[in-house]
Protein backbone atom coordinates (compact mmCIF):
# COMPACT_ATOMS: atom_id res chain seq x y z
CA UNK A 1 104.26 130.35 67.92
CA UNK A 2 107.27 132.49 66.75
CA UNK A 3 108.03 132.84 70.40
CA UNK A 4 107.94 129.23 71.11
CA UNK A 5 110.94 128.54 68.68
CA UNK A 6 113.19 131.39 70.08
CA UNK A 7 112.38 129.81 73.72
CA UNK A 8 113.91 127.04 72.61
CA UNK A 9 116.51 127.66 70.91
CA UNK A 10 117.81 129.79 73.95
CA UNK A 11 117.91 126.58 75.69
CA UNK A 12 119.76 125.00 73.83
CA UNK A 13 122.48 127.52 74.14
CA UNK A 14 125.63 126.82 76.55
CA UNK A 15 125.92 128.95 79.10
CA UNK A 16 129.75 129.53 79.72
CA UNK A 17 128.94 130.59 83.22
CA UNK A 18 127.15 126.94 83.53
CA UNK A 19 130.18 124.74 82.09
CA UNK A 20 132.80 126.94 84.02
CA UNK A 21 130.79 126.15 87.38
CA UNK A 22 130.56 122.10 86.53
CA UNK A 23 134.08 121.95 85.74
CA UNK A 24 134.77 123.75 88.81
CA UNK A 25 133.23 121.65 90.77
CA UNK A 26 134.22 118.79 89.46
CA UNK A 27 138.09 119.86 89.96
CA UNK A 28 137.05 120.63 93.76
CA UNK A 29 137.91 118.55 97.02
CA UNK A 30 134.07 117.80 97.81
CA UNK A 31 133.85 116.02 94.30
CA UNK A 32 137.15 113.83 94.24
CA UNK A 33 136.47 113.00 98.12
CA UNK A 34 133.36 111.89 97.12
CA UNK A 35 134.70 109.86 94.27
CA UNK A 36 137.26 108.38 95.90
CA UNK A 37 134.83 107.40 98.99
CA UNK A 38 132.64 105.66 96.41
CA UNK A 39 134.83 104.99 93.51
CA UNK A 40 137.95 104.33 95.21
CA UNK A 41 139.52 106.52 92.54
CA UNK A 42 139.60 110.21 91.86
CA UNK A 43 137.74 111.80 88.80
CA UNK A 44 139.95 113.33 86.13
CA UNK A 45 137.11 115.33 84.75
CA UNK A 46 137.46 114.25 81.52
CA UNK A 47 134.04 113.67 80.31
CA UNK A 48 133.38 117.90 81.35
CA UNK A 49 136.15 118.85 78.70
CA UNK A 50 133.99 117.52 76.18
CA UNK A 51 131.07 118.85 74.62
């Protein structure tokens, strides 16, 4: 059972490598064409800047 709780807690953890990539993609041409195409306005990424 003691294992069970550090498994989770781990996961609950932010991985910096994980929120660098999603804000990096987020700033990237695929994702504003994309919004744009279906939005008809770019994303300003700001719900990624908070946690």
């Amino acid at each position: 059972m003691g294992s069970e709780n550090e498994l989770s807690s781990s996961q609950r953890r932010l991985s910096c490598t994980i929120c660098f990539d999603a804000l990096w993609f987020c700033y990237s041409p695929v994702h504003q064409l994309q919004q744009y195409y279906r939005l008809g306005v770019l994303d300003n990424c700001s719900e990624k800047w908070s946690f």
